[in-house]
Protein backbone atom coordinates (compact mmCIF):
# COMPACT_ATOMS: atom_id res chain seq x y z
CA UNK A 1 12.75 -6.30 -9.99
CA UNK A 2 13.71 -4.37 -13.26
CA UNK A 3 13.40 -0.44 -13.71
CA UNK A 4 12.89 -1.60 -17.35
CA UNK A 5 9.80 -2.92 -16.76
CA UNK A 6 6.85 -2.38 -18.64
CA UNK A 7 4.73 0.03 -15.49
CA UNK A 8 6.12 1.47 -13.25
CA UNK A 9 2.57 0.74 -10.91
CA UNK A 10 -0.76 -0.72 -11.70
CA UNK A 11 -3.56 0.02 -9.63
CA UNK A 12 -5.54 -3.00 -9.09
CA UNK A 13 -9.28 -2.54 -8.41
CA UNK A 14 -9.49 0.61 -10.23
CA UNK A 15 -12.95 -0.21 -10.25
CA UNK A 16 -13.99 -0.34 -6.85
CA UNK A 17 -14.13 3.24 -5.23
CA UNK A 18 -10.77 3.37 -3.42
CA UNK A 19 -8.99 2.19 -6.15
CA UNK A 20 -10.95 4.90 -7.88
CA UNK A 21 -9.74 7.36 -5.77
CA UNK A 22 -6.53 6.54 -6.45
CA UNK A 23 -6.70 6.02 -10.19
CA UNK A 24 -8.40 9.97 -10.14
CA UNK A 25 -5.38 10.80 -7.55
CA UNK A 26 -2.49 9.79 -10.06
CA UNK A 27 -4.51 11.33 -13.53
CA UNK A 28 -3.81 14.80 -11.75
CA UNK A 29 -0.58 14.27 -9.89
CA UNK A 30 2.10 16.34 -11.37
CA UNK A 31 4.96 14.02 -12.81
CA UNK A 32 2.58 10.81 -12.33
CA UNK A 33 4.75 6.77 -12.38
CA UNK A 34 4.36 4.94 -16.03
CA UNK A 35 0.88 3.44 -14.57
CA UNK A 36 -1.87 1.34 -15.34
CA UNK A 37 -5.11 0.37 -13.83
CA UNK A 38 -6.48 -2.75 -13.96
CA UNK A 39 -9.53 -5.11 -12.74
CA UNK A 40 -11.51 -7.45 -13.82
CA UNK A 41 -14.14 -5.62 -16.64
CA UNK A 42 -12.16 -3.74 -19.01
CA UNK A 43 -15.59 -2.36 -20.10
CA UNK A 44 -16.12 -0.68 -16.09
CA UNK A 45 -11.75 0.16 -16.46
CA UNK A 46 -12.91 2.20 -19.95
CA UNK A 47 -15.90 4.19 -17.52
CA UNK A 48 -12.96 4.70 -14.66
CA UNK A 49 -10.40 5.95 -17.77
CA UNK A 50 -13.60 8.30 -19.04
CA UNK A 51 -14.87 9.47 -15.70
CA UNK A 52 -11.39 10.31 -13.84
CA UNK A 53 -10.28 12.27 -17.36
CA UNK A 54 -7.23 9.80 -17.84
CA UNK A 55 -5.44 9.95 -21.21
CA UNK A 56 -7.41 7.58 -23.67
CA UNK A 57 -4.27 5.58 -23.81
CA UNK A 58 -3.78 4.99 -20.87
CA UNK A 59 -3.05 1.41 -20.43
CA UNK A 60 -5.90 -1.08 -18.95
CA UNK A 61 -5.04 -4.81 -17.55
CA UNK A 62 -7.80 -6.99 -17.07
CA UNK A 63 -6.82 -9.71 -14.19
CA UNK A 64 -9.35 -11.69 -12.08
CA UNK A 65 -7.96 -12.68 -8.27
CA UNK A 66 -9.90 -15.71 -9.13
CA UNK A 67 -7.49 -16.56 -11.63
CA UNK A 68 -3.82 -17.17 -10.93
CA UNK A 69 -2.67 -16.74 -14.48
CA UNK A 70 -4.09 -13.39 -14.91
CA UNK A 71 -2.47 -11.96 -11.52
CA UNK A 72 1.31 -13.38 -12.35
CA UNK A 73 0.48 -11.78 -16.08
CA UNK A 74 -0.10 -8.84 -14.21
CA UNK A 75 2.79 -8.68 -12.05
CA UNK A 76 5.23 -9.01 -14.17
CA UNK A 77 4.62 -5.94 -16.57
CA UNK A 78 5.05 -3.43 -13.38
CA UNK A 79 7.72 -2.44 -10.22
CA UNK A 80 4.58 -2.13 -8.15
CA UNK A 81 1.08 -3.78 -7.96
CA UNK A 82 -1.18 -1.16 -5.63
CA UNK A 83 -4.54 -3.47 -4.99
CA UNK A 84 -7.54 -1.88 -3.05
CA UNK A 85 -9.27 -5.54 -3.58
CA UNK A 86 -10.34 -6.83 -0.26
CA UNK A 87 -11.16 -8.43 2.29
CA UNK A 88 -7.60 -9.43 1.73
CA UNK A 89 -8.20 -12.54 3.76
CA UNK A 90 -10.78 -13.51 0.51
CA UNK A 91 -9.00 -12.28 -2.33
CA UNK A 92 -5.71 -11.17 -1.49
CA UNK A 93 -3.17 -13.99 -0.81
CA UNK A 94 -2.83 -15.11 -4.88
CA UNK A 95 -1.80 -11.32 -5.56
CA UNK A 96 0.52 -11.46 -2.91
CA UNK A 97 2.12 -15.04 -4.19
CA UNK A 98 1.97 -13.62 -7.56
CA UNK A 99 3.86 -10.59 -6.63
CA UNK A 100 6.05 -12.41 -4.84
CA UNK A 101 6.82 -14.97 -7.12
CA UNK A 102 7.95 -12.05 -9.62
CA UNK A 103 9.50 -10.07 -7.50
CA UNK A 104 7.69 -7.07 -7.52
CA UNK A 105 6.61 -4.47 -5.44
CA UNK A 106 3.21 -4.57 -3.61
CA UNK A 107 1.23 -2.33 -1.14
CA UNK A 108 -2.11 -2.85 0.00
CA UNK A 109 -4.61 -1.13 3.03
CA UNK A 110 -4.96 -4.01 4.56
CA UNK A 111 -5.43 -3.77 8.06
CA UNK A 112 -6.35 -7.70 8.79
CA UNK A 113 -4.04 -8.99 11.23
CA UNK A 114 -4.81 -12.61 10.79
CA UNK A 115 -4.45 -12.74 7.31
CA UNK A 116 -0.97 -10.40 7.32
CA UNK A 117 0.24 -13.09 9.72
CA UNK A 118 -0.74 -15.61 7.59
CA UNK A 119 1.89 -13.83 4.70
CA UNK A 120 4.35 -13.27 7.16
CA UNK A 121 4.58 -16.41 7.84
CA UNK A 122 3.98 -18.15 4.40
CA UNK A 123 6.17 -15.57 2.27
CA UNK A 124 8.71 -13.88 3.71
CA UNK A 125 11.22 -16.30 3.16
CA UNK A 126 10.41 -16.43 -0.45
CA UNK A 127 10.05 -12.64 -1.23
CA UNK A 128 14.11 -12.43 0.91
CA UNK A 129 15.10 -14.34 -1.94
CA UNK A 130 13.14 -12.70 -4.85
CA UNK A 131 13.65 -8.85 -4.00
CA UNK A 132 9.56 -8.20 -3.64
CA UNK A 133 8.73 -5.68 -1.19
CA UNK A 134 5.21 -6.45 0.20
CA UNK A 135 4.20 -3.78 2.40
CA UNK A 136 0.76 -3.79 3.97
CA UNK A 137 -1.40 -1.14 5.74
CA UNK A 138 -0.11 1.55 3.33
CA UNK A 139 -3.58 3.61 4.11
CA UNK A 140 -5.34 5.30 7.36
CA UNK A 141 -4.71 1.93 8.95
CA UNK A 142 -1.06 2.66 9.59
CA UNK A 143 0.50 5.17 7.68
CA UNK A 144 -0.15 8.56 10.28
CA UNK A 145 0.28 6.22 13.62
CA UNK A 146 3.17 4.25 12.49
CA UNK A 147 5.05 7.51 10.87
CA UNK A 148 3.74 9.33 14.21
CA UNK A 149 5.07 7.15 16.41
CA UNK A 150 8.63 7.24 14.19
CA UNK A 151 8.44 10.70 14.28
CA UNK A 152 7.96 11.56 17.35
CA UNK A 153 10.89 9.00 18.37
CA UNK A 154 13.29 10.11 16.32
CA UNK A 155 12.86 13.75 17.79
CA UNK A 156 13.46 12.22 20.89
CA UNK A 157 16.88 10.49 20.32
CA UNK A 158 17.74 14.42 19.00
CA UNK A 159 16.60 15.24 22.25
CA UNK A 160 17.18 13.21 25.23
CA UNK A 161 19.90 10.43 23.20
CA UNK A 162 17.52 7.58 23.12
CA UNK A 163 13.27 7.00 22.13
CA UNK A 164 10.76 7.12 24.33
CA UNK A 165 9.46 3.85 26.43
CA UNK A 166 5.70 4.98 26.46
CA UNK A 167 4.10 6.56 23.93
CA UNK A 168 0.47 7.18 23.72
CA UNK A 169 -1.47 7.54 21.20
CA UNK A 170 -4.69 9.96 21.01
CA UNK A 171 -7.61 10.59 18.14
CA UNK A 172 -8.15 13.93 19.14
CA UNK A 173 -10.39 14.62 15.56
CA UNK A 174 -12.27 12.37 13.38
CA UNK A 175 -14.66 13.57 10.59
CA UNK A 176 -15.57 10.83 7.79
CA UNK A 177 -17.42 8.00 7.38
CA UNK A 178 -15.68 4.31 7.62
CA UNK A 179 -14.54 2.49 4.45
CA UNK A 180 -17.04 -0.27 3.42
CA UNK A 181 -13.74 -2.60 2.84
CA UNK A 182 -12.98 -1.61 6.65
CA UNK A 183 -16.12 -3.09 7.94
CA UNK A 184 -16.15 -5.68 5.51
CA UNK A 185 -12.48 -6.49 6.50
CA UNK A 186 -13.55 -6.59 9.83
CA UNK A 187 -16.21 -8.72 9.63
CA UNK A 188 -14.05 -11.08 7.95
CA UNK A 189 -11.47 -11.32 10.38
CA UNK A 190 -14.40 -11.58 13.24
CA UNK A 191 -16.05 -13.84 11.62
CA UNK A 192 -12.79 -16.46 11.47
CA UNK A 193 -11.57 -15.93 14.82
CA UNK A 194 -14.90 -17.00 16.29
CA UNK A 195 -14.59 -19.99 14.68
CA UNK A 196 -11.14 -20.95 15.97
CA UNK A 197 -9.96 -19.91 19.42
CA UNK A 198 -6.28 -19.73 18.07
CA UNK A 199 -7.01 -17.25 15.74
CA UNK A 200 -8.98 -15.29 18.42
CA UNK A 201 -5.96 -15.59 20.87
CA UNK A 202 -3.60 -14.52 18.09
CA UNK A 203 -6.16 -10.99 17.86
CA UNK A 204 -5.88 -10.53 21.05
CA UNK A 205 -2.06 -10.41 20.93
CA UNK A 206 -0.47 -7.01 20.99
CA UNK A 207 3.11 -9.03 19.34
CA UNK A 208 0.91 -11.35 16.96
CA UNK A 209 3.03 -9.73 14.07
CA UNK A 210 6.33 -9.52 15.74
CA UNK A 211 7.42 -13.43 14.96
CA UNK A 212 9.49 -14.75 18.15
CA UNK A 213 9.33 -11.60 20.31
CA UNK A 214 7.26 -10.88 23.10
CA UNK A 215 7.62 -7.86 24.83
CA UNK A 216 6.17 -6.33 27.59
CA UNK A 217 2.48 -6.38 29.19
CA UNK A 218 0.56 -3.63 26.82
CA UNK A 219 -2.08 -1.37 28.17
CA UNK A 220 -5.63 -3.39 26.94
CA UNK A 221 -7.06 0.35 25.02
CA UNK A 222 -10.72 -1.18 26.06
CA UNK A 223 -11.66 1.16 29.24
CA UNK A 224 -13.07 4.07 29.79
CA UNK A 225 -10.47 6.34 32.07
CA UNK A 226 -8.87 9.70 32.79
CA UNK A 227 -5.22 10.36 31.19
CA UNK A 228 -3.29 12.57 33.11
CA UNK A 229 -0.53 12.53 31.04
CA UNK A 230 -2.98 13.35 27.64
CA UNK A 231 -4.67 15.73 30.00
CA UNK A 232 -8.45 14.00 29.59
CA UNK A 233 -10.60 11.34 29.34
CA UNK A 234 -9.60 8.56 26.77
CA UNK A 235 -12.42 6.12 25.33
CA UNK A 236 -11.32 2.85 23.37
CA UNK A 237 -10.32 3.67 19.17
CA UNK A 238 -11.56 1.22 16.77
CA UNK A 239 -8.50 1.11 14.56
CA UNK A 240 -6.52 0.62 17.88
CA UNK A 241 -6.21 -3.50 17.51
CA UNK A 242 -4.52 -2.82 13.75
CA UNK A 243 -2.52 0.15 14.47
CA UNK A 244 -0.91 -0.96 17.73
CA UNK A 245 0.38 -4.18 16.20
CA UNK A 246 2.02 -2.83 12.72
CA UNK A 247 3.74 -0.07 15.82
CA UNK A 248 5.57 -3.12 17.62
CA UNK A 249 6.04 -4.93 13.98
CA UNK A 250 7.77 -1.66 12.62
CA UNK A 251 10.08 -1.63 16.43
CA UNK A 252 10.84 -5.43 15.66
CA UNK A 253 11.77 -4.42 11.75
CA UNK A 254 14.05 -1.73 13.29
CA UNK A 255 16.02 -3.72 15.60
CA UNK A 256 14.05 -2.68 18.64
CA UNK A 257 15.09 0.86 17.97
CA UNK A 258 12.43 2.11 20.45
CA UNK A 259 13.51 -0.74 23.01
CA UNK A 260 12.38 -3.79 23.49
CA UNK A 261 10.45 -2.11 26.65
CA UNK A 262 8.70 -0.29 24.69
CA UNK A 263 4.74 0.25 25.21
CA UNK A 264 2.10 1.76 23.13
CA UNK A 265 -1.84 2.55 22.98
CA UNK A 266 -4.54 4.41 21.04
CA UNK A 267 -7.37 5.89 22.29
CA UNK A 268 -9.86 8.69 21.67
CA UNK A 269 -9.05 11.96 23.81
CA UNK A 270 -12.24 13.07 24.16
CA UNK A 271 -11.29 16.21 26.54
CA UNK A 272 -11.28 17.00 30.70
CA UNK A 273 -14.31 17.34 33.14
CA UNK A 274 -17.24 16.00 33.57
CA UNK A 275 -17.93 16.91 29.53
CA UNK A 276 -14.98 14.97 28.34
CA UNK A 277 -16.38 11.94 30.47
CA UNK A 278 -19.96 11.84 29.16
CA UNK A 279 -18.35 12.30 25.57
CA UNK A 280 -15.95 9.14 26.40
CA UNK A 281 -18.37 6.79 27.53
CA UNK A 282 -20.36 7.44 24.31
CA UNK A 283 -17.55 6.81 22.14
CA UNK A 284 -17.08 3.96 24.01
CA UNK A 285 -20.69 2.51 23.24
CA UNK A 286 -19.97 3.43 19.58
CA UNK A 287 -16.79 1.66 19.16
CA UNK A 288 -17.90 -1.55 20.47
CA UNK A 289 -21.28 -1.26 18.84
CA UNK A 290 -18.27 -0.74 15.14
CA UNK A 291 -16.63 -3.56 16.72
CA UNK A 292 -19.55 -6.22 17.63
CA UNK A 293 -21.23 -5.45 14.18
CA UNK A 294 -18.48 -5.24 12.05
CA UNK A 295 -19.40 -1.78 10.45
CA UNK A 296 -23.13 -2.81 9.51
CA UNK A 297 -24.24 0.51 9.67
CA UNK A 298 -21.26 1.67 6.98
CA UNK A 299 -20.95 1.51 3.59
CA UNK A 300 -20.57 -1.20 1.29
CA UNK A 301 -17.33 -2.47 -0.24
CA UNK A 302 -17.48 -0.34 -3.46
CA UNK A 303 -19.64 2.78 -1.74
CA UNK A 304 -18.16 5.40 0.20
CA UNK A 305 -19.08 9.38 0.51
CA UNK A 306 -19.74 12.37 -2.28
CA UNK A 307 -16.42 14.18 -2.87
CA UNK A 308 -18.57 16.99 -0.89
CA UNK A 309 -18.67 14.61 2.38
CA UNK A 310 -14.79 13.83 1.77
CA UNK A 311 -13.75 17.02 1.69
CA UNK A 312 -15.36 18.21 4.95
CA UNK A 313 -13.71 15.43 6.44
CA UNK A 314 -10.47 15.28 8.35
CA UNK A 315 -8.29 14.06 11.58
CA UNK A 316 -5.84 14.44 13.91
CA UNK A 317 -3.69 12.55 16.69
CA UNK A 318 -1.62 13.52 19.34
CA UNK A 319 1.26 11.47 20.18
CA UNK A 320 2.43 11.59 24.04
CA UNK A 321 5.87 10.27 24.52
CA UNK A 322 7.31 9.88 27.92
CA UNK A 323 11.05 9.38 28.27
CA UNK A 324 13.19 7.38 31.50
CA UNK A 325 14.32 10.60 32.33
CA UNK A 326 10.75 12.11 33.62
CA UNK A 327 10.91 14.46 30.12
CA UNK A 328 7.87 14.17 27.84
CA UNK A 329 7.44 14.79 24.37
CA UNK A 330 3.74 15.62 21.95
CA UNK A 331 3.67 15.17 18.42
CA UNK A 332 0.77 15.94 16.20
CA UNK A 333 -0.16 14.05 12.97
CA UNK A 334 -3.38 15.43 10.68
CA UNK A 335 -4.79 14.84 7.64
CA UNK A 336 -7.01 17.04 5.35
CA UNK A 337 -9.72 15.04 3.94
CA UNK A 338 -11.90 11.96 5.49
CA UNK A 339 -9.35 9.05 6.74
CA UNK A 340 -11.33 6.27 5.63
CA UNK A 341 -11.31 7.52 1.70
CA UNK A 342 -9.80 10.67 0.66
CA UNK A 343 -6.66 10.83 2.66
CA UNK A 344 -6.07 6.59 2.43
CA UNK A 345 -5.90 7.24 -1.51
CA UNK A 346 -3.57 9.84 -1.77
CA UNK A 347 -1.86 8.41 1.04
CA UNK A 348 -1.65 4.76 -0.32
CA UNK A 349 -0.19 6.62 -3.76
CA UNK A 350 2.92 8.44 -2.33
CA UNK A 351 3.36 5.51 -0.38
CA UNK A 352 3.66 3.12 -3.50
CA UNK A 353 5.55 5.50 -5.47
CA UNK A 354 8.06 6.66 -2.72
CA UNK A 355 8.28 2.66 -2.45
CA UNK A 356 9.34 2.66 -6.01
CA UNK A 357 11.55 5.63 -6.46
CA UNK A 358 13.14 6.32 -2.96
CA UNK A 359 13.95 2.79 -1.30
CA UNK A 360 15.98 0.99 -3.04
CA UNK A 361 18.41 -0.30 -0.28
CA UNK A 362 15.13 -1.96 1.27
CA UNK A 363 15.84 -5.70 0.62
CA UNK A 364 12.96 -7.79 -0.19
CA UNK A 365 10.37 -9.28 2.39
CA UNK A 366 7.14 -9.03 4.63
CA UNK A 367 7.03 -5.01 5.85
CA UNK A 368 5.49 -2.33 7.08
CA UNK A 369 5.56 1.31 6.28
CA UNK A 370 7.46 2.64 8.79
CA UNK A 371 10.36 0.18 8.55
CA UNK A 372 10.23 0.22 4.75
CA UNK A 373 9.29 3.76 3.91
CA UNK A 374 10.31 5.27 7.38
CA UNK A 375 9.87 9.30 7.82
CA UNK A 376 11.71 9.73 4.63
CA UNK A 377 8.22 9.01 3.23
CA UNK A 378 7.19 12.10 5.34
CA UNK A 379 8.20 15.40 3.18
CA UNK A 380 5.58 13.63 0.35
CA UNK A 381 2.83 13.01 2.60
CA UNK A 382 2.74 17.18 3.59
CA UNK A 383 3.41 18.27 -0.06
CA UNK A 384 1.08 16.30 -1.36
CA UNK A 385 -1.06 13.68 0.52
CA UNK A 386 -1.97 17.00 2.94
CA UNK A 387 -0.97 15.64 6.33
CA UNK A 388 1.28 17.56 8.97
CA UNK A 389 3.51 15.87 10.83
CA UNK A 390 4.74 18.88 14.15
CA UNK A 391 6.48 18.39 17.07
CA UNK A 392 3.90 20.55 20.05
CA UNK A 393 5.77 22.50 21.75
């Protein structure tokens, strides 16, 4: 990858509304990358320029996923390709070969495991030798649970000397709506594993991304029960099958830095008594009704909520480590606008430029945010992406 390239990032699917988000996102960032967007209309890339307020000249690339040609055109005038185009497992893979093949940068929100194995294992040979750093899930899905979980274990090696075996994971606020390329995503990835029990074993793997290691017997994050250790009842999270897997791919990345013992779930804490009960088995029935149907109820890729509806929206999750020695530990991630849209852009955009400016000793390969970006990534995310990251004292 050369500095002297012509972009420093192109945002691909400026079109679509995440990728709008974003586009708007860097047009008012103070010191913005040399940037781009690009898609596949330049006429609907000249409405994004007018309607975000970009400079007139700002630069627009038209490239089709449809159309190798276009895509390797594409990476090779940039350090970074950001893409919002999913489901990834549809349109993704000839971005990532493209990228790949030209060493450069990538990030995506892609938070389908079948198809990130499917990169792992076709590309990361090939992107070691090129110097492309393809880092997936740079959004909601795993940015504040993988940095959470790095955060809170690096507080407690200051601490105690080494991580934490057990960490859990609690949604203890959720206000937005869920991404249309969520559900769509989703569906996709539902849709394949039914048709081959393989892939439907490989879901149902908590190590499916973590290559020859297998580590210990993971809590299943599908029941309904009381946490004493969360203090309340816990109801299965949605985003829990994505989240928990890019957790023990990040441990692998690191060298097992939180042991190769190490356990993690997510759930929803929805609170103590006979209350917090009621309100678990509820969320219960609505995650598997999010699960069974894919998100039909949701938006459609493209659609998402008024700037009024992301605003109001927000999040929050505890993080409950619990250390060999009996000592516990509670770290808090939130985020200030609605996960599935206004945080995941502004997120995904410090993630993609911190990937350009700030990691340079990261050698090139198949990652994920914490092991490529790690908490150094943090200090951006509060100044500007509006999350917290506090240890809870």
């Amino acid at each position: 990858m050369s500095p002297s390239r012509e972009f420093e990032l192109i945002v691909f699917g400026a079109t679509g509304f995440t990728g709008r988000l974003v586009a708007e996102y860097l047009v008012h960032r103070e010191n913005p990358p040399r940037w781009a967007m690009a898609g596949r209309s330049l006429q609907k890339l000249e409405q994004v320029r007018d309607e975000t307020g970009a400079p007139k000249d700002i630069p627009l690339v038209v490239a089709d996923t449809n159309d190798p040609s276009s895509l390797m055109a594409l990476a090779t005038r940039t350090q970074c390709v950001l893409t919002t185009v999913g489901p990834y497992m549809l349109y993704g893979t000839p971005l990532v070969e493209a990228c790949v093949e030209a060493g450069t940068d990538y990030t995506d929100l892609a938070g389908e495991v079948l198809w990130m194995r499917e990169t792992i294992a076709r590309f990361s040979q090939r992107a070691s030798e090129t110097g492309a750093r393809i880092v997936h899930s740079t959004g909601f899905d795993s940015i504040p649970f993988d940095l959470g979980v790095l955060f809170l274990q690096e507080e407690a090696k200051r601490r105690f000397g080494s991580p934490c075996a057990r960490v859990r994971g609690r949604v203890i606020d959720m206000r937005g709506t869920l991404s249309g390329g969520t559900a769509a995503s989703g569906r996709t990835t539902a849709e394949a594993a039914a048709k081959d029990p393989k892939l439907a074993q490989a879901l149902m793997n908590p190590f499916c991304l973590t290559g020859e290691f297998s580590g210990p017997n993971q809590p299943s994050g599908q029941t309904v029960e009381e946490d004493h250790v969360a203090g309340g009842w816990v109801a299965p999270f949605f985003m829990a099958p994505i989240n928990t897997k890019n957790i023990h791919r990040t441990n692998a990345l690191l060298g097992h830095e939180y042991g190769t013992d190490f356990v993690y779930d997510e759930m929803f804490l929805t609170g103590p008594g006979e209350a917090g009960e009621k309100a678990a088995r509820g969320m219960a029935a609505l995650s598997q009704a999010m699960l069974g149907g894919g998100g039909e109820g949701g938006p459609k890729p493209g659609e998402g909520p008024s700037k009024a509806e992301r605003e109001a929206g927000g999040y929050g999750v505890d993080f409950f480590g619990t250390h060999a020695n009996g000592e516990t530990l509670r770290a808090r991630v939130t985020g200030d606008k609605d996960p599935g849209y206004g945080s995941t852009s502004k997120i995904m955009a410090e993630a993609s430029i911190h990937l350009i400016e700030n990691a340079e000793s990261v050698p090139g390969g198949i990652w994920t945010p914490g092991a490529a970006l790690g908490s150094a990534l943090i200090p951006a995310l509060v100044s500007r992406a509006g999350l917290s990251f506090d240890i809870m004292e």
